[in-house]
PDB file of N, CA and C in Angstrom:
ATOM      1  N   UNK A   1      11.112  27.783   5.330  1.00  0.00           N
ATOM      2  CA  UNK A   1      10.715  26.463   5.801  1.00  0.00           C
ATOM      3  C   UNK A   1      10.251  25.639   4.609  1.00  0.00           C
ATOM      4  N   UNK A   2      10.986  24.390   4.010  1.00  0.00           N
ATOM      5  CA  UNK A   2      10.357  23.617   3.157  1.00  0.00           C
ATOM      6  C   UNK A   2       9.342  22.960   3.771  1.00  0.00           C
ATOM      7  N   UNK A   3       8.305  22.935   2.489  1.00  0.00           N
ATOM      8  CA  UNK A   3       7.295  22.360   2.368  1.00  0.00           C
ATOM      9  C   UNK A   3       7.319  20.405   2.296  1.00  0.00           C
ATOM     10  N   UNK A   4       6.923  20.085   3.759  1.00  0.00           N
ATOM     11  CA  UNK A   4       6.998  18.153   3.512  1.00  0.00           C
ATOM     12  C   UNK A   4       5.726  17.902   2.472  1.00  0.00           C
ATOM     13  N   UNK A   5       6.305  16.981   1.900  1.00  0.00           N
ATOM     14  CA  UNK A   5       4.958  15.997   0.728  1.00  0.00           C
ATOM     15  C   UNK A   5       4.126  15.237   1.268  1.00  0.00           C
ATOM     16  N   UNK A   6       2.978  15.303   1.150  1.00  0.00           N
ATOM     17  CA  UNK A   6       1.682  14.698   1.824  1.00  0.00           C
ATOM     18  C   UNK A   6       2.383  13.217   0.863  1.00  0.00           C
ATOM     19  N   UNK A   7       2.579  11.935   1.678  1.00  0.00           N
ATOM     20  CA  UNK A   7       3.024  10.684   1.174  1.00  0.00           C
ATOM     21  C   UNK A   7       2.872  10.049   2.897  1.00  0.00           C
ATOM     22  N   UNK A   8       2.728   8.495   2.515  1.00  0.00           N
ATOM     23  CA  UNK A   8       2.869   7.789   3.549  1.00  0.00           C
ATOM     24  C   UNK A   8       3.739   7.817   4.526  1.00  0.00           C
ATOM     25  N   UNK A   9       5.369   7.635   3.724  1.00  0.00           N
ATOM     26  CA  UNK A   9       6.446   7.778   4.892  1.00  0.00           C
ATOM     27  C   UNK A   9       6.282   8.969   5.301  1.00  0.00           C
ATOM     28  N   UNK A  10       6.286  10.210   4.906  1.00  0.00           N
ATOM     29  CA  UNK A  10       6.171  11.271   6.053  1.00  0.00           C
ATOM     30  C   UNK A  10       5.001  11.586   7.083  1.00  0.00           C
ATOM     31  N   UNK A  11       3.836  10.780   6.561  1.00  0.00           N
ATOM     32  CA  UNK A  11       2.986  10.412   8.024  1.00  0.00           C
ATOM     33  C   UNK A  11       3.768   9.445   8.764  1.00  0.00           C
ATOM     34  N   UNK A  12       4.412   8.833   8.519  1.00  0.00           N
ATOM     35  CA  UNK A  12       4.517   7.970   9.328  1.00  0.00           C
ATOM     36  C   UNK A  12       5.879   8.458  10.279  1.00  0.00           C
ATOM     37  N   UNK A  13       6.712   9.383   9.446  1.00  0.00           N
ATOM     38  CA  UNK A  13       7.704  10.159  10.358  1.00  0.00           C
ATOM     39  C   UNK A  13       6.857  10.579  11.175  1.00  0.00           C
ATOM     40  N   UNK A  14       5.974  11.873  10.840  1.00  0.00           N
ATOM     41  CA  UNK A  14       5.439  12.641  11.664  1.00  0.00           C
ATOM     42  C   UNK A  14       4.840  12.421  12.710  1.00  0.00           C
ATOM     43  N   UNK A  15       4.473  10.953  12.543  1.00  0.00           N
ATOM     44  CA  UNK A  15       3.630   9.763  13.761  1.00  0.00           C
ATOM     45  C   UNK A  15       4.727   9.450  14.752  1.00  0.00           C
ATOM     46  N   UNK A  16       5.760   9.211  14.184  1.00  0.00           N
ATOM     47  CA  UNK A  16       7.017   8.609  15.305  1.00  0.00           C
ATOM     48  C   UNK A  16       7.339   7.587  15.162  1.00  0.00           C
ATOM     49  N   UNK A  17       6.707   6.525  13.973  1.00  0.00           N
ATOM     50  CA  UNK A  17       6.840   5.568  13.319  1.00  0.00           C
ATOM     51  C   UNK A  17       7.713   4.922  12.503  1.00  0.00           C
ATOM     52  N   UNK A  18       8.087   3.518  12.321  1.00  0.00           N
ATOM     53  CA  UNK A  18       9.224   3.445  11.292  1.00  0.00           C
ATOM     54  C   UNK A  18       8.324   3.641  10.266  1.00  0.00           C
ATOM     55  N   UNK A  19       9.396   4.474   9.183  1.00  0.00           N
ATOM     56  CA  UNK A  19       8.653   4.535   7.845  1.00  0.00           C
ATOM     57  C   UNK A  19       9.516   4.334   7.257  1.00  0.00           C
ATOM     58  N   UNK A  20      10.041   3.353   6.964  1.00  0.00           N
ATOM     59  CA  UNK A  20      10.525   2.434   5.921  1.00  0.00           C
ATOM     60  C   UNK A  20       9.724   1.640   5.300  1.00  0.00           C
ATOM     61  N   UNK A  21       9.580   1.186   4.400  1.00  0.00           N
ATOM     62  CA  UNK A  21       8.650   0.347   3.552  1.00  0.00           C
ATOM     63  C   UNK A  21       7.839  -0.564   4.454  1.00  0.00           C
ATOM     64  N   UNK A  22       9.317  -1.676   4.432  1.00  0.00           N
ATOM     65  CA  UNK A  22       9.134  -2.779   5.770  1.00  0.00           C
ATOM     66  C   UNK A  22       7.843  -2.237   7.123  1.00  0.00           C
ATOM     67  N   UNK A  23       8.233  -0.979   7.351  1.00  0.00           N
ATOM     68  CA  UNK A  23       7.951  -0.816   8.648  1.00  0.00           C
ATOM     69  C   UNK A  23       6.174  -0.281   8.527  1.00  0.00           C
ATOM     70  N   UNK A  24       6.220   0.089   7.724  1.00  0.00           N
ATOM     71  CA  UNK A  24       4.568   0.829   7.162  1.00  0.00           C
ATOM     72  C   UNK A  24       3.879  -0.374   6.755  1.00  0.00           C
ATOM     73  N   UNK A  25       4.580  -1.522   5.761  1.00  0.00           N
ATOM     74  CA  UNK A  25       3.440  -2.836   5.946  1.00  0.00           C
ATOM     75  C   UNK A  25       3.425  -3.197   7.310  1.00  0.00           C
ATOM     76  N   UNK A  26       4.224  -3.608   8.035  1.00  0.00           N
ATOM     77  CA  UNK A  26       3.861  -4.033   9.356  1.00  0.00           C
ATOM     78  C   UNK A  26       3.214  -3.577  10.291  1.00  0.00           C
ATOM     79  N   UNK A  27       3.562  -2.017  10.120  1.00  0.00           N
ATOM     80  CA  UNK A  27       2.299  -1.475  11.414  1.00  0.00           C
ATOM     81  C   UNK A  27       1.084  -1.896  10.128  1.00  0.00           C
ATOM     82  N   UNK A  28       0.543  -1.719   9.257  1.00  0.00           N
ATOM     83  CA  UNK A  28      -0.626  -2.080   8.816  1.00  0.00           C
ATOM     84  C   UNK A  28      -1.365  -3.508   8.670  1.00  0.00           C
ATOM     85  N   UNK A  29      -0.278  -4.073   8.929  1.00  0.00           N
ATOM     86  CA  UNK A  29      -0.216  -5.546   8.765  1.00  0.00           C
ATOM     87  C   UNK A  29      -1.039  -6.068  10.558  1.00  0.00           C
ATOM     88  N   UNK A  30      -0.616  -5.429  11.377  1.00  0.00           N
ATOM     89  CA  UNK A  30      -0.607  -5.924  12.896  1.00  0.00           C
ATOM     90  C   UNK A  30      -1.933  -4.843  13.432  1.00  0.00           C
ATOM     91  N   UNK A  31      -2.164  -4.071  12.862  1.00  0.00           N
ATOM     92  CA  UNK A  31      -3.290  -3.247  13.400  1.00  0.00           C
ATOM     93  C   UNK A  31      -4.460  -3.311  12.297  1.00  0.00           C
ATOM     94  N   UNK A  32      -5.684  -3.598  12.765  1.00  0.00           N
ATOM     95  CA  UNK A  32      -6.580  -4.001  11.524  1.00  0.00           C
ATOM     96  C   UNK A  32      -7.723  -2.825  12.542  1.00  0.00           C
ATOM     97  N   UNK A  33      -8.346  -2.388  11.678  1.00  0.00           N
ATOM     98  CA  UNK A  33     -10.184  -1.294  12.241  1.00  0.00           C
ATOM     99  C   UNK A  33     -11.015  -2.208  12.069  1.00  0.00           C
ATOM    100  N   UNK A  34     -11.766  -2.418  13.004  1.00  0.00           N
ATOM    101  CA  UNK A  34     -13.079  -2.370  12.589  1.00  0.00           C
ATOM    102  C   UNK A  34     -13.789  -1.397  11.478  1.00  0.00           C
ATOM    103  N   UNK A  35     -14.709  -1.709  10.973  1.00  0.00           N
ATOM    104  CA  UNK A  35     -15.856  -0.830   9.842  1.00  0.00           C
ATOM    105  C   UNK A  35     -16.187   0.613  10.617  1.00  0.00           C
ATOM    106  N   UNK A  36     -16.704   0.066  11.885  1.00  0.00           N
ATOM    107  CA  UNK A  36     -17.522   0.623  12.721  1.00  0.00           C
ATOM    108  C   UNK A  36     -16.701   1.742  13.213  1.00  0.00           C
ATOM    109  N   UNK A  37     -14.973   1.758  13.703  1.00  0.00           N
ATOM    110  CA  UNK A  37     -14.439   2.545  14.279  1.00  0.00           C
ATOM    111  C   UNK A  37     -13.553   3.528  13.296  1.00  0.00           C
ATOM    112  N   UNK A  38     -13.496   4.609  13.480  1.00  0.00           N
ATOM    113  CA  UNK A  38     -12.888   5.752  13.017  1.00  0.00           C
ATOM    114  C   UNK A  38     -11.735   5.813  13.232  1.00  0.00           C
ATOM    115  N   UNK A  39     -10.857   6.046  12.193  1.00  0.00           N
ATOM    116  CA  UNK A  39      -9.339   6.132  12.636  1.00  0.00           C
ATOM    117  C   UNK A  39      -8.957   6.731  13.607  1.00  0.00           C
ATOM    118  N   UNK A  40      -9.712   7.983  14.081  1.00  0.00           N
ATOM    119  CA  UNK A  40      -9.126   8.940  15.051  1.00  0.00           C
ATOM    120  C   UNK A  40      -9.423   8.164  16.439  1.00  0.00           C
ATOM    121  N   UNK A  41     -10.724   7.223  16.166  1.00  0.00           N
ATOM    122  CA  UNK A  41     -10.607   6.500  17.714  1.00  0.00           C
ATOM    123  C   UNK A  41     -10.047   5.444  17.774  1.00  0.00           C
ATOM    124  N   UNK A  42      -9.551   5.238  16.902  1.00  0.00           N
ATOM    125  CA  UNK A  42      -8.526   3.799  17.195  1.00  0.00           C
ATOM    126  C   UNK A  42      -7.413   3.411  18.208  1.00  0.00           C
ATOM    127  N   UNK A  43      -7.482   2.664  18.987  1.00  0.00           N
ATOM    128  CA  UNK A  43      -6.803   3.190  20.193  1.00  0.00           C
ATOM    129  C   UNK A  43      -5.090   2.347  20.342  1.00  0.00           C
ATOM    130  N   UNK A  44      -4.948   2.819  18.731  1.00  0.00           N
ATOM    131  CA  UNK A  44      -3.594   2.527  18.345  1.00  0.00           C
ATOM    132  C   UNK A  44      -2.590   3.399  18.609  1.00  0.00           C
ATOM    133  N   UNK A  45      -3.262   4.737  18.847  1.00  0.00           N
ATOM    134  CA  UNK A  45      -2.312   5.972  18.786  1.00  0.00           C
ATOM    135  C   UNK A  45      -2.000   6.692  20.715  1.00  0.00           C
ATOM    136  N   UNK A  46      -1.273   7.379  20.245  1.00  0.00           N
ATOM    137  CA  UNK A  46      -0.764   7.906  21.338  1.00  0.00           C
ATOM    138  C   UNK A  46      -2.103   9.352  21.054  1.00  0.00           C
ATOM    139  N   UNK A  47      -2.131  10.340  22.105  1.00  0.00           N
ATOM    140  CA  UNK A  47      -2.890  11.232  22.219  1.00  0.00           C
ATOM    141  C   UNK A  47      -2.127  12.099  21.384  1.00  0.00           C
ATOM    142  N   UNK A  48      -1.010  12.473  21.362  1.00  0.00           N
ATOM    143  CA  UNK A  48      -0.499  13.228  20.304  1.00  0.00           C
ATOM    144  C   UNK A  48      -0.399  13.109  18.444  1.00  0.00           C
ATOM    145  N   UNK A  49      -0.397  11.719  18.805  1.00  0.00           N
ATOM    146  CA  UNK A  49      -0.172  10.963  17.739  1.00  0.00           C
ATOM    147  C   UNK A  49      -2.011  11.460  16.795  1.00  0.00           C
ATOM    148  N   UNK A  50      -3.253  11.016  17.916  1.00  0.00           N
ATOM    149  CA  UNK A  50      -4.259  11.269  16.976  1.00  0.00           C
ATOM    150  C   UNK A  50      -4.615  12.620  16.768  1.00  0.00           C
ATOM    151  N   UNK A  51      -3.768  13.651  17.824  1.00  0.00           N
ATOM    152  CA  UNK A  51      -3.990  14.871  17.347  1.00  0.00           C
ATOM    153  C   UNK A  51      -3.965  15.578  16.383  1.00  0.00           C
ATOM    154  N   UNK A  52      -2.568  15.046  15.649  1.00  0.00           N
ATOM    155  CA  UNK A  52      -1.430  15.100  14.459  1.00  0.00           C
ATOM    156  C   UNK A  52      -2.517  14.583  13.453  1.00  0.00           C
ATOM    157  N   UNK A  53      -3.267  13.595  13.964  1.00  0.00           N
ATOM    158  CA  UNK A  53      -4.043  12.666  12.716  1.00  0.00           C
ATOM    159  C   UNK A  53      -5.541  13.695  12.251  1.00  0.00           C
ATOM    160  N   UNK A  54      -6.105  13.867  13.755  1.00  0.00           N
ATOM    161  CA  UNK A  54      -7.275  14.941  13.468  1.00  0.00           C
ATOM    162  C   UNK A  54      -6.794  16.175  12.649  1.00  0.00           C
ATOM    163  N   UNK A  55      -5.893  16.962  13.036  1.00  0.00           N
ATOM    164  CA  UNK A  55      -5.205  18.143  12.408  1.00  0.00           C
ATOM    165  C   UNK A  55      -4.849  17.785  11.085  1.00  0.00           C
ATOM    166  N   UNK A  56      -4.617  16.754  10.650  1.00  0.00           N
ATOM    167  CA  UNK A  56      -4.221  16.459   9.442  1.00  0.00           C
ATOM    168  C   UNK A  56      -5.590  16.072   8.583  1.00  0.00           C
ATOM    169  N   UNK A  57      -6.737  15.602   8.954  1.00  0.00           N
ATOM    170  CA  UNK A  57      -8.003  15.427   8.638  1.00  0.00           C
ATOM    171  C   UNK A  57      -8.655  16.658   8.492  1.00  0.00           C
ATOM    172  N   UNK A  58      -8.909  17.166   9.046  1.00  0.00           N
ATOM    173  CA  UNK A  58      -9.577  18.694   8.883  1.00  0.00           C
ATOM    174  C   UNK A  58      -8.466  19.717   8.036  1.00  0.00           C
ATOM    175  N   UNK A  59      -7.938  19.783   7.509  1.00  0.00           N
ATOM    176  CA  UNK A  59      -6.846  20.361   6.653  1.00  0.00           C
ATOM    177  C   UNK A  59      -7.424  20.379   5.299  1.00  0.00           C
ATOM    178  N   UNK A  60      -8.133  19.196   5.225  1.00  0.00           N
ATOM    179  CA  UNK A  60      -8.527  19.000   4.034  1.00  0.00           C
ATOM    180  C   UNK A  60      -8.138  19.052   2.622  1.00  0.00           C
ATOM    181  N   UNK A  61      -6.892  19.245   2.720  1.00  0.00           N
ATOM    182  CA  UNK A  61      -5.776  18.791   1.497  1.00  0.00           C
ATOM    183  C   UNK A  61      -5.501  17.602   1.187  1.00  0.00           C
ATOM    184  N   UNK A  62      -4.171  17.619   0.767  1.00  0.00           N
ATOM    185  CA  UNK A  62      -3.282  16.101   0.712  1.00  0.00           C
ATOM    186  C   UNK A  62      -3.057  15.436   1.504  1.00  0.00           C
ATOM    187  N   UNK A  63      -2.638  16.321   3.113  1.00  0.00           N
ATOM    188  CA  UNK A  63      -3.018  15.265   3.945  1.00  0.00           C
ATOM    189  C   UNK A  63      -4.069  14.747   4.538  1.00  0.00           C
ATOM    190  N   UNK A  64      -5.191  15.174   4.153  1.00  0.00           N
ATOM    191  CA  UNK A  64      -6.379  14.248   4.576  1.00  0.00           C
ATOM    192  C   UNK A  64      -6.562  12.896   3.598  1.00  0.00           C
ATOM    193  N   UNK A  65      -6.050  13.327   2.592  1.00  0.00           N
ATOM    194  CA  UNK A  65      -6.524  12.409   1.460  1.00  0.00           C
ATOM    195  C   UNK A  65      -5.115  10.942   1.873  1.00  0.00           C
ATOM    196  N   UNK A  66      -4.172  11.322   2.636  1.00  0.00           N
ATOM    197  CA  UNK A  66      -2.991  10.335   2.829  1.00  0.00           C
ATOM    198  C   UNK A  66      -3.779   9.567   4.456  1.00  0.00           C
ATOM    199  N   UNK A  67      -4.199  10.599   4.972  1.00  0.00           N
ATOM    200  CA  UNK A  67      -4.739   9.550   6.639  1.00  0.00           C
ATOM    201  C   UNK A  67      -6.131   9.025   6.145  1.00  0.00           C
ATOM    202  N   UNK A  68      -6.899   9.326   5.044  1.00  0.00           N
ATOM    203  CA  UNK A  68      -7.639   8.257   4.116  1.00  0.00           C
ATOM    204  C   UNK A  68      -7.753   7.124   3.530  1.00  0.00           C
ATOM    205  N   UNK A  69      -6.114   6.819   2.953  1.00  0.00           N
ATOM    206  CA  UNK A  69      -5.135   5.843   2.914  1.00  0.00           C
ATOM    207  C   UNK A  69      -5.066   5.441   4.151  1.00  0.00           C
ATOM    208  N   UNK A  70      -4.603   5.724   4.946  1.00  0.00           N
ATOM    209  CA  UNK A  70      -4.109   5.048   5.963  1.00  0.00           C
ATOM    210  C   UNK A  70      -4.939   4.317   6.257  1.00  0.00           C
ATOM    211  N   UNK A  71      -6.339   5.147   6.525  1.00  0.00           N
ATOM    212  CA  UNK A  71      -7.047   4.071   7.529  1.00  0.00           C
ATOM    213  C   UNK A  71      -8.059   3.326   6.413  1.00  0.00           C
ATOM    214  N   UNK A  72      -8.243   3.459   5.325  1.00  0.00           N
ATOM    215  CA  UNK A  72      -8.378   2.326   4.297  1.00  0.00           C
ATOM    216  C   UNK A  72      -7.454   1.133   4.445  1.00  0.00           C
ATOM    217  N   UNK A  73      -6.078   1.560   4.351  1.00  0.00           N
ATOM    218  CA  UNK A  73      -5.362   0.240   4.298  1.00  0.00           C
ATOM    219  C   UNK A  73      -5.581  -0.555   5.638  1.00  0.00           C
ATOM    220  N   UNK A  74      -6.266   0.010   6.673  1.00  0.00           N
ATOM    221  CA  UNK A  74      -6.189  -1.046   8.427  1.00  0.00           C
ATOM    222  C   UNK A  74      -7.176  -1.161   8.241  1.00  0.00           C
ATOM    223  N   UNK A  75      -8.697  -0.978   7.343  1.00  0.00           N
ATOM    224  CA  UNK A  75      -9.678  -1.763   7.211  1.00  0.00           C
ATOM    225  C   UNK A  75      -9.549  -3.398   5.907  1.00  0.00           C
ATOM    226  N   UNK A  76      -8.256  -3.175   5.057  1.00  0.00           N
ATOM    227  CA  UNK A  76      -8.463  -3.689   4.025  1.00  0.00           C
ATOM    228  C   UNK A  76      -8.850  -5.336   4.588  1.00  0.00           C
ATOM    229  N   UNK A  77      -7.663  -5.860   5.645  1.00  0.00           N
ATOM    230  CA  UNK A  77      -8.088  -7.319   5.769  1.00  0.00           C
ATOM    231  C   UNK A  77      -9.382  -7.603   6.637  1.00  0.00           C
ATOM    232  N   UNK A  78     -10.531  -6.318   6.804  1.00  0.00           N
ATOM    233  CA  UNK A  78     -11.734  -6.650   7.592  1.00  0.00           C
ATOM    234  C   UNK A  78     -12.741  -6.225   6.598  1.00  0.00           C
ATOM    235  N   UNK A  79     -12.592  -6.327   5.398  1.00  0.00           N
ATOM    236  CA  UNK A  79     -13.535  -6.654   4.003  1.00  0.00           C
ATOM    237  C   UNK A  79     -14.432  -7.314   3.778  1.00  0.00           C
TER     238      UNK A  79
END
C-alpha cells in the first residue's frame, strides 16, 4: 500500500472535495471560522468528513500539521 503525502490536495481528496488549486481557494474563500470555533466543529463538514479531520488531528504527524493549515487559512479573512 503506498504511502499518500500529508499536502493540501490530498486532504482535500480525502474530504470529497475538489482539489484542484481553483477548487481549494474557493472552498477557503466561501467558508471563513470564527476565532472562537474549532475546525472540528465547524459545521462545514459532513460527519464523516470531521471524522477523517479528528483522526487526522490526533495522529499527530503531517497530517495534523496540514488540517492546521487548513483551518488557519478559514480563519485568515477573520484577522
Amino acid at each position: 500500500m503506498a504511502k499518500v503525502t500529508a499536502r493540501m490536495t490530498n486532504l482535500f481528496l480525502q474530504l470529497g472535495l475538489d482539489a484542484t488549486e481553483e477548487g481549494i481557494a474557493r472552498f477557503i474563500g466561501e467558508h471563513n471560522l470564527a476565532p472562537e470555533v474549532s475546525v472540528l466543529e465547524a459545521d462545514i463538514w459532513t460527519e464523516s468528513q470531521r471524522q477523517l479531520l479528528k483522526e487526522l488531528l490526533c495522529s499527530d504527524g503531517d497530517w495534523s500539521l496540514v488540517v492546521d493549515q487548513l483551518s488557519e487559512a478559514l480563519r485568515e479573512d477573520n484577522a
